[in-house]
C-alpha atoms as a PDB file:
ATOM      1  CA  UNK A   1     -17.769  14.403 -74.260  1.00  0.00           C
ATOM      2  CA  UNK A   2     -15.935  17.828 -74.726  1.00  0.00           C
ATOM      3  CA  UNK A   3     -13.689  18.196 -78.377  1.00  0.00           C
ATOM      4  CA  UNK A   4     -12.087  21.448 -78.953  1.00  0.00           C
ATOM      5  CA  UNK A   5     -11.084  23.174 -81.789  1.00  0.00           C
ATOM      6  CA  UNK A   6      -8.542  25.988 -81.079  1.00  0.00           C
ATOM      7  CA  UNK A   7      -6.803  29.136 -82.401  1.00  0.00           C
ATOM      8  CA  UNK A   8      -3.157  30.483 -80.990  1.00  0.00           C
ATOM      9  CA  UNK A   9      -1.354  33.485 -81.913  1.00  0.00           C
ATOM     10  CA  UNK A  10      -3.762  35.435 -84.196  1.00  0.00           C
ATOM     11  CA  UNK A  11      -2.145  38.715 -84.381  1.00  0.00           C
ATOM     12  CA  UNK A  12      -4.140  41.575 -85.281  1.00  0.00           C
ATOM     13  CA  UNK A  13      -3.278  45.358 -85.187  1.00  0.00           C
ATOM     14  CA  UNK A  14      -6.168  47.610 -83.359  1.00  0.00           C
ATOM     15  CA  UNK A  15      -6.919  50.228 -81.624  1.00  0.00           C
ATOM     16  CA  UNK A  16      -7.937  49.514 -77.738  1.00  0.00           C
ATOM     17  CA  UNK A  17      -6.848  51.282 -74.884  1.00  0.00           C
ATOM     18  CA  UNK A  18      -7.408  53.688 -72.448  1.00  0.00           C
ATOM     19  CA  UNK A  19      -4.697  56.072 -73.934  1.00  0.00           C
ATOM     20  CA  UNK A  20      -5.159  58.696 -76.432  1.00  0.00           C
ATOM     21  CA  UNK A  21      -2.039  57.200 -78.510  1.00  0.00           C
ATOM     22  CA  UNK A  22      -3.048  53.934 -78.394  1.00  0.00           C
ATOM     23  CA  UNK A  23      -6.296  55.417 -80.160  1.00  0.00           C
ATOM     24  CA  UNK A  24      -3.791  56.420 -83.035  1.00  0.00           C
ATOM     25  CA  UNK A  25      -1.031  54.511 -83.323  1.00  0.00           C
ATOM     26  CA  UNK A  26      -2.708  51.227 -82.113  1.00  0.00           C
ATOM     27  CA  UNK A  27      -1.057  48.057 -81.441  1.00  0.00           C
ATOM     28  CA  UNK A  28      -0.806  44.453 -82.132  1.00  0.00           C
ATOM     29  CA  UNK A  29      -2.516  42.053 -79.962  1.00  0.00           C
ATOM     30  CA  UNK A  30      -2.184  38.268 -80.073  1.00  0.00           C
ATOM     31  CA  UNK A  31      -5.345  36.398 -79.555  1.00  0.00           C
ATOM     32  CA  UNK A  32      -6.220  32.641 -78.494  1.00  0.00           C
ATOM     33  CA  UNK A  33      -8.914  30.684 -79.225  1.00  0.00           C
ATOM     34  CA  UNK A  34     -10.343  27.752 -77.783  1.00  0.00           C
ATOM     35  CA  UNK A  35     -13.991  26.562 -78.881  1.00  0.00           C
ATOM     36  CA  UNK A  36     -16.092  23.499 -77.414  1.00  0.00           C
ATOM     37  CA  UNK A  37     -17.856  21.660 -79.273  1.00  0.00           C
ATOM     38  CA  UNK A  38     -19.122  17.759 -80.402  1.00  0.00           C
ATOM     39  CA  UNK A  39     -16.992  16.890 -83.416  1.00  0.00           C
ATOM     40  CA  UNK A  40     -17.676  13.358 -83.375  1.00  0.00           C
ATOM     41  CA  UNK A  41     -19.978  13.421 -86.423  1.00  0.00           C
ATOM     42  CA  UNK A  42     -16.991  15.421 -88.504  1.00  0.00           C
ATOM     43  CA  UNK A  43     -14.695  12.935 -86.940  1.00  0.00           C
ATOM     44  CA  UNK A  44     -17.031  10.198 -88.850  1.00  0.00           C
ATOM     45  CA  UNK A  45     -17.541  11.915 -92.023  1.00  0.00           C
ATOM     46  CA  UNK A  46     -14.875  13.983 -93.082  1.00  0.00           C
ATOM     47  CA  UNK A  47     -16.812  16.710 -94.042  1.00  0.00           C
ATOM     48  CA  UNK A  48     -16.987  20.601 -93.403  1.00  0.00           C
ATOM     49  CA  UNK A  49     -20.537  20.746 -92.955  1.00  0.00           C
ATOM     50  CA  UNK A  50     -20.329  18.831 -89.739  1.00  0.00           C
ATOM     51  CA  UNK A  51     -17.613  21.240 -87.654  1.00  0.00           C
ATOM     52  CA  UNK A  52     -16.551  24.519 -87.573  1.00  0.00           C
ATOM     53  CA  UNK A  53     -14.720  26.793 -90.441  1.00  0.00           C
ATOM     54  CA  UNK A  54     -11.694  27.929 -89.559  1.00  0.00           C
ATOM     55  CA  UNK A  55     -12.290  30.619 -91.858  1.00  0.00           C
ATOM     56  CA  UNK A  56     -15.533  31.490 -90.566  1.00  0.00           C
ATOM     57  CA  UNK A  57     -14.168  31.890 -87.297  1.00  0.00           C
ATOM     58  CA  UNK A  58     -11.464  33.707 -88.092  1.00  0.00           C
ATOM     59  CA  UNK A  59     -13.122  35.976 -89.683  1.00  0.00           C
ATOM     60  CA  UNK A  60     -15.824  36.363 -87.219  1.00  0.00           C
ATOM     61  CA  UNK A  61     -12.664  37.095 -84.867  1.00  0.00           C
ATOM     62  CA  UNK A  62     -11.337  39.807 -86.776  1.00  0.00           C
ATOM     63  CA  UNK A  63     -14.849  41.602 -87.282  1.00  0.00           C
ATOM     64  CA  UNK A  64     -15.441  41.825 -83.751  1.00  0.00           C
ATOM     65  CA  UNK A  65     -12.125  42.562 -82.625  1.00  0.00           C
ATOM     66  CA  UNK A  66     -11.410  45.299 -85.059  1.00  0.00           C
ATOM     67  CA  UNK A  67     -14.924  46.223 -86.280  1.00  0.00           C
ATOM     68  CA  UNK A  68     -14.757  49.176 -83.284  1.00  0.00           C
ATOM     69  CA  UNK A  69     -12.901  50.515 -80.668  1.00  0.00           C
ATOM     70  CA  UNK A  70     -12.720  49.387 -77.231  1.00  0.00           C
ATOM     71  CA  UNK A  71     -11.043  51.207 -74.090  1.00  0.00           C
ATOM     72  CA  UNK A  72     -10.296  47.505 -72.573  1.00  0.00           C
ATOM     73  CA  UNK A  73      -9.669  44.471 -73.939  1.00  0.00           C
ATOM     74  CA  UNK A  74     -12.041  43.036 -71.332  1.00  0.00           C
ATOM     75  CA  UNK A  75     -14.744  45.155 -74.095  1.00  0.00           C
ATOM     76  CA  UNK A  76     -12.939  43.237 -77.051  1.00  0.00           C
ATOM     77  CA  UNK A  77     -12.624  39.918 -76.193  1.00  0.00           C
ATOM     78  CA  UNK A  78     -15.937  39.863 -74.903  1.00  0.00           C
ATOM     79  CA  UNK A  79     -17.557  41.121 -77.985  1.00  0.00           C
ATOM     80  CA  UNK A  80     -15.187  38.323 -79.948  1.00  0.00           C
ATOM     81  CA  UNK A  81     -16.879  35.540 -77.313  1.00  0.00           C
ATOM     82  CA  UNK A  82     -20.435  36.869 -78.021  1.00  0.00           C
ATOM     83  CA  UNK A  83     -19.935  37.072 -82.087  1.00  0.00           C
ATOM     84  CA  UNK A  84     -18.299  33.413 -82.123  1.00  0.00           C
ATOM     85  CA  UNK A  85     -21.365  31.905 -80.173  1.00  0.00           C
ATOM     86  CA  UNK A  86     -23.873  33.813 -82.481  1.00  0.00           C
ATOM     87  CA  UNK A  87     -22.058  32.843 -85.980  1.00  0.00           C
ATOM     88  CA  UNK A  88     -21.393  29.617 -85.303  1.00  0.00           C
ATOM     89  CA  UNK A  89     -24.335  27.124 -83.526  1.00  0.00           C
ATOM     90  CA  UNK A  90     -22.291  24.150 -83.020  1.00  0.00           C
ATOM     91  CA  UNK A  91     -20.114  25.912 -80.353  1.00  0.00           C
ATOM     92  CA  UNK A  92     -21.479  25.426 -76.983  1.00  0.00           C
ATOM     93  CA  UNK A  93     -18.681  27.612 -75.134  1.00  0.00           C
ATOM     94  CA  UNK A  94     -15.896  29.704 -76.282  1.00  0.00           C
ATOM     95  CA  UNK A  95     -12.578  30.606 -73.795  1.00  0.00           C
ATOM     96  CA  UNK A  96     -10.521  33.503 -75.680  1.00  0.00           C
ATOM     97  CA  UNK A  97      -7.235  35.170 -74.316  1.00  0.00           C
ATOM     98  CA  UNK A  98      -6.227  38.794 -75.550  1.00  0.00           C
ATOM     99  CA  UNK A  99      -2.470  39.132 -74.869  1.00  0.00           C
ATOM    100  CA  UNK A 100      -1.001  42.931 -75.033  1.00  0.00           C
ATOM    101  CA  UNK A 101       2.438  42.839 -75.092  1.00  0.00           C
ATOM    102  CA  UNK A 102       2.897  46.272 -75.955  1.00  0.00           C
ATOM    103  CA  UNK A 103       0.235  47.741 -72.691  1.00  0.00           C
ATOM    104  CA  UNK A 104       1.541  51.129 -71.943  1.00  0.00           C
ATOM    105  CA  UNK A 105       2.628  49.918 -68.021  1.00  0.00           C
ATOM    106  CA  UNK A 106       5.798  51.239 -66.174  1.00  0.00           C
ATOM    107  CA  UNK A 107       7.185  48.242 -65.727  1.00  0.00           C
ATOM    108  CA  UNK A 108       9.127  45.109 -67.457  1.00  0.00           C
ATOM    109  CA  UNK A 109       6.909  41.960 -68.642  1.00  0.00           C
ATOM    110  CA  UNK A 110       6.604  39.351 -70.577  1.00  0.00           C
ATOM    111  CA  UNK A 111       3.028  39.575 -71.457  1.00  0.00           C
ATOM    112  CA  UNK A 112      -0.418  40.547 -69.946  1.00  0.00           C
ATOM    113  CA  UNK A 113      -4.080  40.495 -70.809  1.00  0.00           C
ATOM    114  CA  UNK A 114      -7.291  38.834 -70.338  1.00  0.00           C
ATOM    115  CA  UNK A 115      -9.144  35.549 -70.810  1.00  0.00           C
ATOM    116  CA  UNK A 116     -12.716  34.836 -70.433  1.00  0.00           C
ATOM    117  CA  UNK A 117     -15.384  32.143 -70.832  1.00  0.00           C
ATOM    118  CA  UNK A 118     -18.973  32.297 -72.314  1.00  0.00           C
ATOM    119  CA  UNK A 119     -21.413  29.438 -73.032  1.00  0.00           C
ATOM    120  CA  UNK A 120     -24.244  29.256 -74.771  1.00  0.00           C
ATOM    121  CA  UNK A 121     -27.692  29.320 -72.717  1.00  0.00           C
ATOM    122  CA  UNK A 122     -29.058  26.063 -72.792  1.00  0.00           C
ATOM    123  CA  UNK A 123     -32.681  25.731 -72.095  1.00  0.00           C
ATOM    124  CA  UNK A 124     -34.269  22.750 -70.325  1.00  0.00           C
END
């Protein structure tokens, strides 16, 4: 059994990139969320202490993601993936997308970015 609990369109303004002016002007990136996890027991009990806080993750989100700078957003999301799994036990993977809209590229787009997977190691 797989439940998920997911995040779309958090936008938060940072400073990633390869460019010296994204280093000061920065941008606004959109971010997406999706985290695994067994919610049946929160399902049966109605209560907080058996899922994940929204809060909690956002907040964990916004830490990593704008607690330094990274050159790519391959560095950021990555460091977003590793913070969620740490904070929050109950998640067994974590799949997060970091759209930049505004990427300094010569040509017209609609959007372009990165998404990656990480699971937590389970031991036998």
């Amino acid at each position: 059994m797989s439940d998920t609990i997911f995040l779309k369109g958090l936008a938060l303004h940072a400073y990633h990139g390869v460019m010296q002016h994204e280093a000061k002007v920065g941008q606004t990136f959109q971010i997406d969320l999706q985290l695994d996890l067994d919610l049946g027991n929160a399902s049966r009990t109605d209560k907080l202490k058996d899922t994940v806080s929204y809060d909690l993750v956002i907040k964990t989100v916004i830490e990593a993601f704008c607690g330094r700078r990274y050159r790519l957003v391959e560095g950021a999301a990555g460091a977003v993936a590793e913070a969620v799994l740490a904070r929050c036990p109950q998640v067994r993977s974590v799949r997060i997308s970091v759209h930049k809209p505004h990427a300094p590229i010569a040509a017209t787009f609609e959007d372009v970015g990165v998404t990656i997977e990480r699971a937590r190691n389970r031991k036998s």
